[in-house]
Every structure is written in C-alpha cells, then in structure tokens.
C-alpha atoms as a PDB file:
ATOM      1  CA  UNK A   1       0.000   0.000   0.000  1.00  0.00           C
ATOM      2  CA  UNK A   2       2.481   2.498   0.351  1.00  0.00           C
ATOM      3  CA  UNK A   3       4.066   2.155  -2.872  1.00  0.00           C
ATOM      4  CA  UNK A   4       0.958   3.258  -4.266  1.00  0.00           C
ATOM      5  CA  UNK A   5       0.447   5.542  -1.573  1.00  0.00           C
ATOM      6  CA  UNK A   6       3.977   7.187  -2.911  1.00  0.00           C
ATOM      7  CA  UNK A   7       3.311   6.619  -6.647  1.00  0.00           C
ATOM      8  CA  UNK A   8       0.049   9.231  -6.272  1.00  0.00           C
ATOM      9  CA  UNK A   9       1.881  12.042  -4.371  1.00  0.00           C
ATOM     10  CA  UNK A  10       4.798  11.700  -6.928  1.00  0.00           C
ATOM     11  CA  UNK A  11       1.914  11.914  -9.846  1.00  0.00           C
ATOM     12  CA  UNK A  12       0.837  14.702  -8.086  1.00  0.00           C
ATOM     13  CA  UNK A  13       4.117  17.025  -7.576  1.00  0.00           C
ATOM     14  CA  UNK A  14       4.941  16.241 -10.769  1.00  0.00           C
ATOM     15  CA  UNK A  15       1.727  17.284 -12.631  1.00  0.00           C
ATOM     16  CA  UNK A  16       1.822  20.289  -9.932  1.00  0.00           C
ATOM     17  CA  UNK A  17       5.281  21.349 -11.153  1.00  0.00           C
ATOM     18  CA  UNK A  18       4.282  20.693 -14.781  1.00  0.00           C
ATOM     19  CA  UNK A  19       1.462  23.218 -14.758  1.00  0.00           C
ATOM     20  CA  UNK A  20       3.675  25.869 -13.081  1.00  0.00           C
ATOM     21  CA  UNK A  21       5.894  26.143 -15.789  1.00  0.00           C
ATOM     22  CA  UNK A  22       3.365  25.920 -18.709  1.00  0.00           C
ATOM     23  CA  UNK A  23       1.796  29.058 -16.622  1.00  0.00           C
ATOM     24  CA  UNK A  24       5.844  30.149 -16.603  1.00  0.00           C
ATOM     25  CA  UNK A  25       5.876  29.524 -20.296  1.00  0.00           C
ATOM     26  CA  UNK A  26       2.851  31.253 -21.412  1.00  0.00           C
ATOM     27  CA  UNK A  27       4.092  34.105 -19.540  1.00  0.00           C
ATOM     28  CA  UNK A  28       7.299  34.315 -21.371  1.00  0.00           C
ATOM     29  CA  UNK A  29       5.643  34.408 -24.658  1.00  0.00           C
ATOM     30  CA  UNK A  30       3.198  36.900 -23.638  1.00  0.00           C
ATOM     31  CA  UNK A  31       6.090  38.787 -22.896  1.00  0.00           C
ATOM     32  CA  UNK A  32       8.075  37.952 -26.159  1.00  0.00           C
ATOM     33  CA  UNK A  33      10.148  35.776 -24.186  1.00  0.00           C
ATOM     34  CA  UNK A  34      10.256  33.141 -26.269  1.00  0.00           C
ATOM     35  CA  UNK A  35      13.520  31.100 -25.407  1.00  0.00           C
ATOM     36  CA  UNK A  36      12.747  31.857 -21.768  1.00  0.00           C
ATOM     37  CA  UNK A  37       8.922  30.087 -22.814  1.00  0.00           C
ATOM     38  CA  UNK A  38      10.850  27.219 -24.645  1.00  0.00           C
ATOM     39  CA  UNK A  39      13.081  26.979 -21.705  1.00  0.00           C
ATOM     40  CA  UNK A  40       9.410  26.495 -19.676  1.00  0.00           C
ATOM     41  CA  UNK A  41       8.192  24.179 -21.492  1.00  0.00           C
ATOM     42  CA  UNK A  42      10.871  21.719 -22.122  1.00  0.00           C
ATOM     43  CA  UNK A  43      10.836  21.916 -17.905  1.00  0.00           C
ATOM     44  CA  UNK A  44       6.807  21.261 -18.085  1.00  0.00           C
ATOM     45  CA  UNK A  45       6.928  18.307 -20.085  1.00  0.00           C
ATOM     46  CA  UNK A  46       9.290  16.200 -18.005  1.00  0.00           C
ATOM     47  CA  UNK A  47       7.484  16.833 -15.411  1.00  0.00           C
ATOM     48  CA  UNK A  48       4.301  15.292 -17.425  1.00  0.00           C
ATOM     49  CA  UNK A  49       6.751  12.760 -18.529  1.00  0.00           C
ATOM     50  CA  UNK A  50       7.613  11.813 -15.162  1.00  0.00           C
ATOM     51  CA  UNK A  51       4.061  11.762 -13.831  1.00  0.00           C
ATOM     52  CA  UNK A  52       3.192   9.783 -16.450  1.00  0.00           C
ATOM     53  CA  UNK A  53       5.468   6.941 -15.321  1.00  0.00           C
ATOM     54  CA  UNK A  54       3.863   7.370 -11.870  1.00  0.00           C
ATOM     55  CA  UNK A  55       0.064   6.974 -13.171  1.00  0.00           C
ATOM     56  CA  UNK A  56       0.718   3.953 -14.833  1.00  0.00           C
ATOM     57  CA  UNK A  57       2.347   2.076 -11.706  1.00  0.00           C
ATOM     58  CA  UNK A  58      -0.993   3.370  -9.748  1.00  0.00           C
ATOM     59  CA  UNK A  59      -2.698   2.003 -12.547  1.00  0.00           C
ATOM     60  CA  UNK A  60      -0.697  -1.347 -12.558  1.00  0.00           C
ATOM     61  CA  UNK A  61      -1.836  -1.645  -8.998  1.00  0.00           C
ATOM     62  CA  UNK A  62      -4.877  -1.330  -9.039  1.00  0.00           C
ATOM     63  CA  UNK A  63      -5.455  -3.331 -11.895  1.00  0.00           C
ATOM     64  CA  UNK A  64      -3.343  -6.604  -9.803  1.00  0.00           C
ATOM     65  CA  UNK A  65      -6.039  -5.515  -6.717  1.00  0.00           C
ATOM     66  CA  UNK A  66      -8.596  -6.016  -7.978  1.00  0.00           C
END
C-alpha cells in the first residue's frame, strides 16, 4: 500500500510542477520571451513525462487488486 500511496503524491508534484511552468511559459511568450517560454516548457513536459510513469504504476496496482 504504500508504494501506491507514494506513486500518487509523486503523480501529483509532478503534474503540480508541470502546470507551473506551462503558466511560466505562457508568460514568457506573452512577454516575447520566447527562449525563456521554450526553456518552460521543455521543464513542463518532463514533469508530465515523469508523472506519467507514476500513473501507470498506480494504474498497474490497481489493476493486480482487484
């Protein structure tokens, strides 16, 4: 249980950090920023990346539970 306990709260910061810097990167290209916004973005989606790996161990065990 704790692994999976662990596998959501990673999912979580992860997906929480990803959003920051797409606001980051929206930002930046309001601004004209736009290698600051790439910058961003690059950031944003390894964090998506890595919460992706999270959600599909949660999903692995919940699929053995049941």
């Amino acid at each position: 249980m704790e692994k999976i306990i662990e596998s959501h709260k990673n999912a979580a910061k992860h997906l929480e950090e990803a959003a920051k810097h797409h606001h980051e990167a929206a930002k930046h290209h309001e601004a004209a920023s736009h290698d600051k916004a790439h910058q961003s973005t690059i950031k944003a989606c390894g964090h998506t990346a890595v919460a992706k790996d999270s959600q599909k161990e949660i999903l692995k065990q919940h699929v053995a539970k049941k």
